[in-house]
N, C-alpha and C. Protein backbone atom coordinates (compact mmCIF):
# COMPACT_ATOMS: atom_id res chain seq x y z
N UNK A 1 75.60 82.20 36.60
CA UNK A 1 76.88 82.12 37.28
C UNK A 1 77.93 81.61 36.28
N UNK A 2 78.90 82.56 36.50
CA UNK A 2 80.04 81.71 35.45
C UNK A 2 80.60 80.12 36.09
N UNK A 3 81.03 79.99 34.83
CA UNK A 3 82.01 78.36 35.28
C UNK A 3 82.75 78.92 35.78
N UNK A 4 83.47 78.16 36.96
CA UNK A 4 85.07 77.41 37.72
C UNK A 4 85.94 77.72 36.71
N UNK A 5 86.96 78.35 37.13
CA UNK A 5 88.12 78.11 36.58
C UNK A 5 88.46 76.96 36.31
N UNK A 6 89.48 76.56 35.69
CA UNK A 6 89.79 75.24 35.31
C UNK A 6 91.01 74.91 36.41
N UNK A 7 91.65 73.98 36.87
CA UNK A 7 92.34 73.53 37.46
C UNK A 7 93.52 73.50 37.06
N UNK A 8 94.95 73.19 37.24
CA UNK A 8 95.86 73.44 36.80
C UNK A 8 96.01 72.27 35.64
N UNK A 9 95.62 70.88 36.40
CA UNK A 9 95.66 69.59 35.91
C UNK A 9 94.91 70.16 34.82
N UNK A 10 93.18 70.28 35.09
CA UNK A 10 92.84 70.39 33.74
C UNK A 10 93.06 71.24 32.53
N UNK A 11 93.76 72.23 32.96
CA UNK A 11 94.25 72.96 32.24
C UNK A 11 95.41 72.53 31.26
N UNK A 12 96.39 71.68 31.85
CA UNK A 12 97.19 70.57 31.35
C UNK A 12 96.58 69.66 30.61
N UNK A 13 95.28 68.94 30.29
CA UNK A 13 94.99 68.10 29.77
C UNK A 13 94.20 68.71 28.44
N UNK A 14 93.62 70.09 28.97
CA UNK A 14 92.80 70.57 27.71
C UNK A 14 93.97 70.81 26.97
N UNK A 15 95.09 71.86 27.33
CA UNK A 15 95.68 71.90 26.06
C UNK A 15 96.37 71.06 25.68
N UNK A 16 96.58 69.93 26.04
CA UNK A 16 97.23 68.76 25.48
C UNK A 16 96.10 68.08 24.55
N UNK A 17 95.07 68.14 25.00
CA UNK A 17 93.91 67.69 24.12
C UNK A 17 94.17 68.45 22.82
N UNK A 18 93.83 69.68 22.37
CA UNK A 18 94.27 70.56 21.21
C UNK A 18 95.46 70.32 20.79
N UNK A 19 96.88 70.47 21.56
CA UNK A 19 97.84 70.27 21.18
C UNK A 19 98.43 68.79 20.23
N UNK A 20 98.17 67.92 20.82
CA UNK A 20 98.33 66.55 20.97
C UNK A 20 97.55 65.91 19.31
N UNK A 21 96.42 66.57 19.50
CA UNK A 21 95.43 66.27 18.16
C UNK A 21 95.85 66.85 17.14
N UNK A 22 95.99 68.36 16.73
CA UNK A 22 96.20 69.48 16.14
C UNK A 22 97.95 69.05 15.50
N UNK A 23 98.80 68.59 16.38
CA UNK A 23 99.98 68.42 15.90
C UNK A 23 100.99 67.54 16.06
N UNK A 24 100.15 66.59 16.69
CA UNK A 24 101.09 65.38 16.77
C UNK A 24 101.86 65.35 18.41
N UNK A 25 101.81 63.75 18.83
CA UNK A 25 102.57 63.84 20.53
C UNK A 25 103.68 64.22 20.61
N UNK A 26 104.02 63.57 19.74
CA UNK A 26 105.94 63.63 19.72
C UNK A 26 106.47 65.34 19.68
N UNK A 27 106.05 65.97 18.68
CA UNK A 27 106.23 67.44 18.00
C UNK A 27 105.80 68.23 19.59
N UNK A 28 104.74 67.88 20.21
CA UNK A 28 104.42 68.74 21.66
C UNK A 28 105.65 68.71 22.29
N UNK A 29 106.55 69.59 23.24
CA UNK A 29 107.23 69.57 24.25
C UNK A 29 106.91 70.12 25.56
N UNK A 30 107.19 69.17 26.42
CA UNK A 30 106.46 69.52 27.84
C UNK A 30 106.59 71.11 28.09
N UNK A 31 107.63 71.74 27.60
CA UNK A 31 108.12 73.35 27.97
C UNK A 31 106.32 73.83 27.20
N UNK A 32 106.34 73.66 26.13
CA UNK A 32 104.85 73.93 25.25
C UNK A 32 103.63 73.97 26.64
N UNK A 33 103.48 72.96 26.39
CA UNK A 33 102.42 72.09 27.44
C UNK A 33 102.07 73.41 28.43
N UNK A 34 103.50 73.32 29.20
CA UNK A 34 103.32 74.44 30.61
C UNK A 34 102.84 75.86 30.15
N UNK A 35 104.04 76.15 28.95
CA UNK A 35 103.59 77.78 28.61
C UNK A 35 101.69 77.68 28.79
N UNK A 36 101.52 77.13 27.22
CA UNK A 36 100.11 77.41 27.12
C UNK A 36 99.05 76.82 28.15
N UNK A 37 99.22 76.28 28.78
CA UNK A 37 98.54 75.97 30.00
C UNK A 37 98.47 76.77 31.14
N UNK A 38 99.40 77.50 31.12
CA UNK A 38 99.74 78.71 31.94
C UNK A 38 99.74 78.10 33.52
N UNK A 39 101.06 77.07 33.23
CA UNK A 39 101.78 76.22 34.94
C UNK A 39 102.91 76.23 34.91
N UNK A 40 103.36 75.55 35.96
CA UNK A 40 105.04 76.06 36.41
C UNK A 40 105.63 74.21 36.20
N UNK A 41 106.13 73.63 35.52
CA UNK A 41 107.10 73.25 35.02
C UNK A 41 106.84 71.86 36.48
N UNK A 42 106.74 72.42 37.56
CA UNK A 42 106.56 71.33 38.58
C UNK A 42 104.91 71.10 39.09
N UNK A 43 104.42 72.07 38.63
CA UNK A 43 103.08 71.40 38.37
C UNK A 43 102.72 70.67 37.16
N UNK A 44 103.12 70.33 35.97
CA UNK A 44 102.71 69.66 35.33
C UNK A 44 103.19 67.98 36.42
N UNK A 45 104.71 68.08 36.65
CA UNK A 45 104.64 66.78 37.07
C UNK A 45 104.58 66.42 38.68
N UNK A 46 103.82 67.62 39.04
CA UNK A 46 103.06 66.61 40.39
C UNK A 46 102.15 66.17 40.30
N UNK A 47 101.39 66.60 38.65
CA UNK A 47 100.14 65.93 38.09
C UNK A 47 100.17 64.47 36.44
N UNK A 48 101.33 64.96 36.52
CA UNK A 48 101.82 64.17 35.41
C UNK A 48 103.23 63.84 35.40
N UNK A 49 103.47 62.53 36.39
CA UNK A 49 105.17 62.31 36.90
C UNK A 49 105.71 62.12 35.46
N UNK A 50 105.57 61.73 34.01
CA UNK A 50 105.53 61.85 32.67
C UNK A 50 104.82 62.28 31.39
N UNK A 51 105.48 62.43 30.81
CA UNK A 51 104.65 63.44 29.57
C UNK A 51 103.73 62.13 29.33
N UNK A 52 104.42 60.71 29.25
CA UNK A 52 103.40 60.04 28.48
C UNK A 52 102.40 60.00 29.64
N UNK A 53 102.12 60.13 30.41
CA UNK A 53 101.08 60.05 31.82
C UNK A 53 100.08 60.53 31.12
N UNK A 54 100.49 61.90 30.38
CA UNK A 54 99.34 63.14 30.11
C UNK A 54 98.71 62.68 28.86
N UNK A 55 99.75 62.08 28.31
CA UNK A 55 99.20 61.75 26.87
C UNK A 55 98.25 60.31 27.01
N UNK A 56 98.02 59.33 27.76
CA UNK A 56 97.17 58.37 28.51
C UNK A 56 95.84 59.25 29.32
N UNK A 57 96.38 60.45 29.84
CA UNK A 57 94.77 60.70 30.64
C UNK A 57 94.39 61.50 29.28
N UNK A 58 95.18 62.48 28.33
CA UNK A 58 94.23 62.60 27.20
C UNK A 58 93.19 61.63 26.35
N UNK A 59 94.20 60.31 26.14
CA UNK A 59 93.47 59.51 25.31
C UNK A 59 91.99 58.46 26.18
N UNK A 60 92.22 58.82 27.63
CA UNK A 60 91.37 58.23 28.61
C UNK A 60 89.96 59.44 28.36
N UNK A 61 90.48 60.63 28.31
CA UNK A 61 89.25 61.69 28.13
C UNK A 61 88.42 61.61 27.43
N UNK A 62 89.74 61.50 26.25
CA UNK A 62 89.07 61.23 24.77
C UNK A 62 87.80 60.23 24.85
N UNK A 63 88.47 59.34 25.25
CA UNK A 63 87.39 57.96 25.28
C UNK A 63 86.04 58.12 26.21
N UNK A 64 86.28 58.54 27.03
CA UNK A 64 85.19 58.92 27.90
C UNK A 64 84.31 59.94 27.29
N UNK A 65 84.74 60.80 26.43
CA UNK A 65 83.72 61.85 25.36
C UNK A 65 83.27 61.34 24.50
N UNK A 66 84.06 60.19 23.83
CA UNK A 66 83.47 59.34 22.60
C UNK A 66 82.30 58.27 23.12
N UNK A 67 82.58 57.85 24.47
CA UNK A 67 81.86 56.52 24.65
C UNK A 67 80.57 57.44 25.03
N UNK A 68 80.32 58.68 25.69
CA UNK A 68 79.28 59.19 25.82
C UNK A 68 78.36 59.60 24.58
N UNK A 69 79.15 60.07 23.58
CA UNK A 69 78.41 60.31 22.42
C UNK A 69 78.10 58.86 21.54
N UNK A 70 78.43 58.20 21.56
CA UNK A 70 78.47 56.30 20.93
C UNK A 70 76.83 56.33 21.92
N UNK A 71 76.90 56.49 23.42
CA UNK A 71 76.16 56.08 24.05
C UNK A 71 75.17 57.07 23.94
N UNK A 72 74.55 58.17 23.80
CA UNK A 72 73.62 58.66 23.29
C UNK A 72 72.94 58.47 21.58
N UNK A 73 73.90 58.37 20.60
CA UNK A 73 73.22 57.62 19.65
C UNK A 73 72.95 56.69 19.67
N UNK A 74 73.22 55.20 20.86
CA UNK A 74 72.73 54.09 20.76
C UNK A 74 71.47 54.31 21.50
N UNK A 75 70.98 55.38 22.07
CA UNK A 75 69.73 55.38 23.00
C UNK A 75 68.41 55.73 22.07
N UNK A 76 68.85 55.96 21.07
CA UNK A 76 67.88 56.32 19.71
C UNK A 76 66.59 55.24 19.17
N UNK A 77 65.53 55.63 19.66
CA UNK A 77 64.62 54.39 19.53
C UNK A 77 65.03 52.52 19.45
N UNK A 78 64.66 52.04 18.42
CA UNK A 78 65.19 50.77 18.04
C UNK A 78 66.38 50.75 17.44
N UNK A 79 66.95 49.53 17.83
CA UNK A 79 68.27 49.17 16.80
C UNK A 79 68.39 49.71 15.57
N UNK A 80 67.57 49.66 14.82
CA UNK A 80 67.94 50.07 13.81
C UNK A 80 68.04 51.65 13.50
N UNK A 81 67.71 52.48 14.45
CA UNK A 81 67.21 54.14 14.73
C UNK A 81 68.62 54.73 15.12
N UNK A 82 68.87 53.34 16.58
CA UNK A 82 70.48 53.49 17.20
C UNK A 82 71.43 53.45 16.38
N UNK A 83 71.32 52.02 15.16
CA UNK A 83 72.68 52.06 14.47
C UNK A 83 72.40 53.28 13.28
N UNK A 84 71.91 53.76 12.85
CA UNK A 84 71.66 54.74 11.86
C UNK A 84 72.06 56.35 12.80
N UNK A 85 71.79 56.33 14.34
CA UNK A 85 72.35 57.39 14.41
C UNK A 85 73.64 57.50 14.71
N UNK A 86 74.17 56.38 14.89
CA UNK A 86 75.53 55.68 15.13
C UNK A 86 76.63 56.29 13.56
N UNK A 87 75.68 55.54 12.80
CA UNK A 87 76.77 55.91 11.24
C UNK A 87 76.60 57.33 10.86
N UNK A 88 75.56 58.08 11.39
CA UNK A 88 75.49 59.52 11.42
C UNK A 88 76.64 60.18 12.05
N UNK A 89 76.76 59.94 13.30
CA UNK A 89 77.81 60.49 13.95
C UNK A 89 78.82 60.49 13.95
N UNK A 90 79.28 59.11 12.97
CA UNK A 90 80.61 58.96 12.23
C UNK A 90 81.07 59.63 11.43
N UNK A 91 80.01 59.58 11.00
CA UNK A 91 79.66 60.94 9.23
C UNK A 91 80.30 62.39 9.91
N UNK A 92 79.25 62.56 10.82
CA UNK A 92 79.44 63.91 11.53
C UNK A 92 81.04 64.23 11.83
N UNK A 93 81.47 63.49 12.91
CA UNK A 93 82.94 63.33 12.74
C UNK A 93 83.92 64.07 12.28
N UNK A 94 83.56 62.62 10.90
CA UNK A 94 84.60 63.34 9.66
C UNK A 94 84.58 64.48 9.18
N UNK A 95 83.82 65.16 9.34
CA UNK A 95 82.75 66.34 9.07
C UNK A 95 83.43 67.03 9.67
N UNK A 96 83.98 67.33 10.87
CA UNK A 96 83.83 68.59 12.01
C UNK A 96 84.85 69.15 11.88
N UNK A 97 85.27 70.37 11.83
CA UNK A 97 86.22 71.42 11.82
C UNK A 97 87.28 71.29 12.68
N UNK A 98 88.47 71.20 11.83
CA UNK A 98 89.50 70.73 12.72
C UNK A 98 90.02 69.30 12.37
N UNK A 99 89.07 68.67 11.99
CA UNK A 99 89.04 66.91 11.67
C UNK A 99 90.57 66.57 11.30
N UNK A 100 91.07 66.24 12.15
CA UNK A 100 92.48 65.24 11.69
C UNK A 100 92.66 63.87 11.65
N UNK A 101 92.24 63.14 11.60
CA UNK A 101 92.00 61.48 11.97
C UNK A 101 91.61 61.47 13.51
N UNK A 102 91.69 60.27 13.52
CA UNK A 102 91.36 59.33 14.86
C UNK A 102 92.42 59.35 16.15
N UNK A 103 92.60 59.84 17.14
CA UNK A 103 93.01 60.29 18.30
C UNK A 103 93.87 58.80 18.86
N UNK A 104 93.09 58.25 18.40
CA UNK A 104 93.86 56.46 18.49
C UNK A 104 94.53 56.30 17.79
N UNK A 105 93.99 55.97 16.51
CA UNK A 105 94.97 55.71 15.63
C UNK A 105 96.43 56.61 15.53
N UNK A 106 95.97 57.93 15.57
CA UNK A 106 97.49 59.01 15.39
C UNK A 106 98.33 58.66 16.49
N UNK A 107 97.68 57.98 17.82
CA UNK A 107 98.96 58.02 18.88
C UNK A 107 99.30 56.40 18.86
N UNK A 108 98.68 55.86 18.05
CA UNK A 108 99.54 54.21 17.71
C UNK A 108 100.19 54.32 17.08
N UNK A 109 100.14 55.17 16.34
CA UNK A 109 101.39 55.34 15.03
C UNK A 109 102.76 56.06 15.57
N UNK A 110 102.31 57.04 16.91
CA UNK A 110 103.45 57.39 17.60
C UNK A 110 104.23 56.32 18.29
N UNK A 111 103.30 55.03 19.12
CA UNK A 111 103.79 54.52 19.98
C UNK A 111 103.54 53.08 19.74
N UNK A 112 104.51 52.42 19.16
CA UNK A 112 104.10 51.10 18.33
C UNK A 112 104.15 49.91 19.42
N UNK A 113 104.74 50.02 20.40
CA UNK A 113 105.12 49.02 21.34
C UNK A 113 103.79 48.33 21.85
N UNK A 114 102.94 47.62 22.22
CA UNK A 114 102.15 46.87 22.20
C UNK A 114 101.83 47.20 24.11
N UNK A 115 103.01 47.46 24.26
CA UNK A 115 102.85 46.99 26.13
C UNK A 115 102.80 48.61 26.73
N UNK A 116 103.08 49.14 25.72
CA UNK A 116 103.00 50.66 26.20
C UNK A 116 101.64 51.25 26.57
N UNK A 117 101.88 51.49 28.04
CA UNK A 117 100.27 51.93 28.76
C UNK A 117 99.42 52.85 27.60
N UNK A 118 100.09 53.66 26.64
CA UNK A 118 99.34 54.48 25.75
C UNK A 118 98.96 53.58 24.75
N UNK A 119 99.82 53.11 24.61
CA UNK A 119 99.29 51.65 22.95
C UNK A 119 97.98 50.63 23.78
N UNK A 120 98.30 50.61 24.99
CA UNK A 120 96.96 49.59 26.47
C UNK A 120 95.83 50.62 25.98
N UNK A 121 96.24 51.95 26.10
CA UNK A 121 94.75 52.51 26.53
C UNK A 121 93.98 52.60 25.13
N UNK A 122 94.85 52.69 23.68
CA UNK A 122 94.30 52.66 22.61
C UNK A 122 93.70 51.15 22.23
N UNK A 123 94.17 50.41 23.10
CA UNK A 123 93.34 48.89 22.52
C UNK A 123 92.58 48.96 23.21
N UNK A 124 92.05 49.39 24.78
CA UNK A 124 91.25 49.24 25.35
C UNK A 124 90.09 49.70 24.75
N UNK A 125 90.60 51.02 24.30
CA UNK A 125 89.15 51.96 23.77
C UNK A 125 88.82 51.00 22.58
N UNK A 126 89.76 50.83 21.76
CA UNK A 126 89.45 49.29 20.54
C UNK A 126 88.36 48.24 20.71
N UNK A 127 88.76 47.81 22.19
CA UNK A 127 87.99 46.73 22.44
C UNK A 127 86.65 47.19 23.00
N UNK A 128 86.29 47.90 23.22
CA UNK A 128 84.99 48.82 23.76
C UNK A 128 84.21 49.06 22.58
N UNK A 129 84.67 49.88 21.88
CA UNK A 129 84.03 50.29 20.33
C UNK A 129 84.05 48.73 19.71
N UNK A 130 84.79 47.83 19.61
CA UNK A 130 84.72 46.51 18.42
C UNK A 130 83.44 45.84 19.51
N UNK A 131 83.14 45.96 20.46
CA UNK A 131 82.45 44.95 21.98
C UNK A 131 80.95 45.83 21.03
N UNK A 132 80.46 47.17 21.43
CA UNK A 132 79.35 48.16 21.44
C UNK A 132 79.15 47.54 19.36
N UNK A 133 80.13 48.27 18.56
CA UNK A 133 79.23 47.50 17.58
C UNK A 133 78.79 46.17 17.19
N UNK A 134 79.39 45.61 17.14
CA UNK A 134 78.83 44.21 17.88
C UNK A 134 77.68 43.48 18.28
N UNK A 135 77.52 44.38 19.63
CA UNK A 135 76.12 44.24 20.42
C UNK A 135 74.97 44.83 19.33
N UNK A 136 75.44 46.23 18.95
CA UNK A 136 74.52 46.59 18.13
C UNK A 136 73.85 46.03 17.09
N UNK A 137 75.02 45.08 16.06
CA UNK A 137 74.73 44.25 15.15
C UNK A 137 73.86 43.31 15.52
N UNK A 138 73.99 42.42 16.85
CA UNK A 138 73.45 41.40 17.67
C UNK A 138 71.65 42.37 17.45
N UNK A 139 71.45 43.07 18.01
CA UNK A 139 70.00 43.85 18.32
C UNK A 139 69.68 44.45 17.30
N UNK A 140 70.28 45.06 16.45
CA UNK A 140 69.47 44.99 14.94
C UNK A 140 69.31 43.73 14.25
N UNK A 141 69.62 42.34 14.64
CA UNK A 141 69.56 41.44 13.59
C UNK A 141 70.03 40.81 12.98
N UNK A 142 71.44 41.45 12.65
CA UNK A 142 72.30 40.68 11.82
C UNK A 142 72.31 39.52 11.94
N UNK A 143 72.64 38.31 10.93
CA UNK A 143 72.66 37.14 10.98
C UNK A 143 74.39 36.57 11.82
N UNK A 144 75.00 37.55 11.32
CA UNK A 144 76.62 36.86 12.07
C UNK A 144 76.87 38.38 12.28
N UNK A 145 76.20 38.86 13.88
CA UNK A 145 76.99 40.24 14.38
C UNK A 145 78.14 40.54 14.88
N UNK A 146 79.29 38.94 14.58
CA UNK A 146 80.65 39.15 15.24
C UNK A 146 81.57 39.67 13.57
N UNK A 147 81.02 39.52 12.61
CA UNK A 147 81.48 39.87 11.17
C UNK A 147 80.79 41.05 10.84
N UNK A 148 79.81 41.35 10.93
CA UNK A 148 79.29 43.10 10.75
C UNK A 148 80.02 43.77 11.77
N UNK A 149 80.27 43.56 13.35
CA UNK A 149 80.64 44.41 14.21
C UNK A 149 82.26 44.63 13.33
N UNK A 150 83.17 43.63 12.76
CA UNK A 150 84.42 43.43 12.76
C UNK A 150 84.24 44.90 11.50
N UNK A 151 83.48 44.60 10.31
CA UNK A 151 82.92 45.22 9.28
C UNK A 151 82.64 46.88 9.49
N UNK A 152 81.86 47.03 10.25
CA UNK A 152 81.75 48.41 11.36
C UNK A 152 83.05 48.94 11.68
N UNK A 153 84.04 48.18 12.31
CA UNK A 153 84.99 48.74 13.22
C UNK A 153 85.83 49.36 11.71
N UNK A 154 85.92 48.13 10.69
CA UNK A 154 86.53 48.76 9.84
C UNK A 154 86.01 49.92 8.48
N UNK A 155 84.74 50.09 8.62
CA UNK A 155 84.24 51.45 8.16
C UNK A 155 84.84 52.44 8.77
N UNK A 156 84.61 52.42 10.56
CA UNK A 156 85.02 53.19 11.06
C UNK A 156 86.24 54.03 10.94
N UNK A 157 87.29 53.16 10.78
CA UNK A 157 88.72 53.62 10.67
C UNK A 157 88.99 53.66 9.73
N UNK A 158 88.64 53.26 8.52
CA UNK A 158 88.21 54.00 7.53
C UNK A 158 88.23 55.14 7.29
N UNK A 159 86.81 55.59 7.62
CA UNK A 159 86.48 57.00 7.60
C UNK A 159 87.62 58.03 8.22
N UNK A 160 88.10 57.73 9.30
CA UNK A 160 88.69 58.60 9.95
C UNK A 160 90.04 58.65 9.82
N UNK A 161 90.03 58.32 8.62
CA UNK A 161 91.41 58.07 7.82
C UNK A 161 91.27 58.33 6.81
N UNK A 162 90.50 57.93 5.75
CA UNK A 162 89.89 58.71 4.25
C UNK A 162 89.35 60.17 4.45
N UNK A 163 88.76 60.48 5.72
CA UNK A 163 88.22 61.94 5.02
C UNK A 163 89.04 63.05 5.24
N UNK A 164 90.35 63.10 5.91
CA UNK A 164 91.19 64.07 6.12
C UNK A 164 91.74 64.01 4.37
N UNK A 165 91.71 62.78 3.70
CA UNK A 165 92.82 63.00 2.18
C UNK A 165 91.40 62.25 0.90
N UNK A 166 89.99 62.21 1.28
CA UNK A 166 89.57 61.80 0.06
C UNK A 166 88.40 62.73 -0.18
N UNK A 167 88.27 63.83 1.01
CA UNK A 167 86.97 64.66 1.37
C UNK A 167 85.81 63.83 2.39
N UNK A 168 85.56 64.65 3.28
CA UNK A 168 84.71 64.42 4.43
C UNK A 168 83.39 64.04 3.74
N UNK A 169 82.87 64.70 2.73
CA UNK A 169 81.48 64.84 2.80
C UNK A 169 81.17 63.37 1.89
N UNK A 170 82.38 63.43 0.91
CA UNK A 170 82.24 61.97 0.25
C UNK A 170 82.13 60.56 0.99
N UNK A 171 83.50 60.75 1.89
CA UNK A 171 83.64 59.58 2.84
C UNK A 171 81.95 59.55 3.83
N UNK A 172 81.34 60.05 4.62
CA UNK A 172 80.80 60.14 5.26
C UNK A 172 79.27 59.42 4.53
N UNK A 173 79.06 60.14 3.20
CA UNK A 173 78.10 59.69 2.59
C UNK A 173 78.04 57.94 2.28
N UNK A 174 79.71 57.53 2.24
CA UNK A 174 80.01 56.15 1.61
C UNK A 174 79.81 55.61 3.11
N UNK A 175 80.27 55.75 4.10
CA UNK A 175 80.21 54.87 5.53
C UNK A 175 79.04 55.03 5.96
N UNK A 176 78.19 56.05 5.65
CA UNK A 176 76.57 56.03 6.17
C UNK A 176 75.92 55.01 5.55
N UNK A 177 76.32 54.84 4.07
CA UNK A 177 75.56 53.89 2.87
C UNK A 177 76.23 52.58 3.24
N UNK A 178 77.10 52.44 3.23
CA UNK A 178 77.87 51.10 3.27
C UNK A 178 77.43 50.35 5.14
N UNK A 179 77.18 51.20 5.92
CA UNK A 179 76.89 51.05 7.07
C UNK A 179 75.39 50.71 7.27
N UNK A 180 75.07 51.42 6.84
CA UNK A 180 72.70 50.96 6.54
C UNK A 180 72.58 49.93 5.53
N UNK A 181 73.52 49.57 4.23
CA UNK A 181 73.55 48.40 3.44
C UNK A 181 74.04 46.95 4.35
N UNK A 182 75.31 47.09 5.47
CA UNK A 182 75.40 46.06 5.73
C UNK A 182 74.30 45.59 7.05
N UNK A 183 73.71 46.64 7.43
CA UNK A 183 72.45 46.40 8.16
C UNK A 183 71.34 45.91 8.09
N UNK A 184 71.26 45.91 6.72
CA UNK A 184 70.01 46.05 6.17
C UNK A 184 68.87 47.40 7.18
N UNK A 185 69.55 48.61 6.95
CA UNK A 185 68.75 49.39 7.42
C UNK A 185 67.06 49.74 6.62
N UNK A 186 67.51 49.88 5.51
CA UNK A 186 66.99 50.61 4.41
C UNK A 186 65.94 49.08 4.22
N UNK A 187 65.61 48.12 5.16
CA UNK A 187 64.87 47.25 4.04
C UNK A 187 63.85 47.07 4.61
């Protein structure tokens, strides 16, 4: 059986997902949005009373796709199996076609204000990812897992910031190594 059509909403959010990533929030214009979504101008905002609305349930999606994939490599045998498939998938990441940085980071840099529900939803996801490595550090061992998790967060953003301008395959190799060294994976 084929899939469901997509909904109008979701149709609004996928291509804002592509759009949004691919070229920046600001550069999108809601007229954009509708064309390629293929809606009428008052359906975007009986589903989105603001553009930034859309750009919050994107970065809410986002997070909800990331925390599922975070949460299947942490299900990876032991701690140390979890955090190794953890720095894999980081790797992977940087890796993937299309790769422009970090979906967070690019829309903090749009929206610097601290109190702005989109700048809320990018710390939230912050504090989720800095909370999960963390724990992880805690269950592999580490001796101080509130300084490896901090250590982690900043590989992380790292990576997803070096491999768009230093090469993916380099960066990925250095945050896998630098990530199993501060683990002591390898020992």
């Amino acid at each position: 059986m084929p899939d469901a059509p997509l909904s109008p909403r979701e149709r609004l959010l996928e291509t804002a997902r592509r759009l949004f990533y691919s070229e920046g929030i600001h550069t999108v214009p809601v007229d954009r949005l509708v064309t390629e979504a293929g809606v009428t101008r008052a359906t975007f905002y009986r589903h989105f009373p603001a553009k930034e609305d859309l750009v919050e349930a994107y970065l809410r999606a986002t997070d909800t796709d990331l925390r599922a994939a975070v949460g299947a490599a942490l299900e990876q045998g032991t701690a140390q199996q979890a955090a190794a498939a953890l720095l894999e998938l980081i790797g992977q990441v940087t890796c993937s076609a299309g790769f422009r940085g970090c979906h967070f980071i690019n829309a903090s840099a749009e929206y610097p204000d601290p109190e702005d529900p989109v700048r809320v939803a990018v710390a939230e996801h912050r504090a989720w990812f800095q909370d999960t490595v963390t724990r992880l550090a805690e269950r592999a061992g580490h001796a101080d897992p509130d300084y490896a998790g901090r250590v982690l967060v900043l590989l992380h953003d790292g990576a997803l910031a070096a491999a768009d301008l230093d090469g993916p395959q380099q960066v990925r190799d250095t945050v896998i190594r630098a990530g199993r060294e501060l683990l002591h994976l390898d020992a």
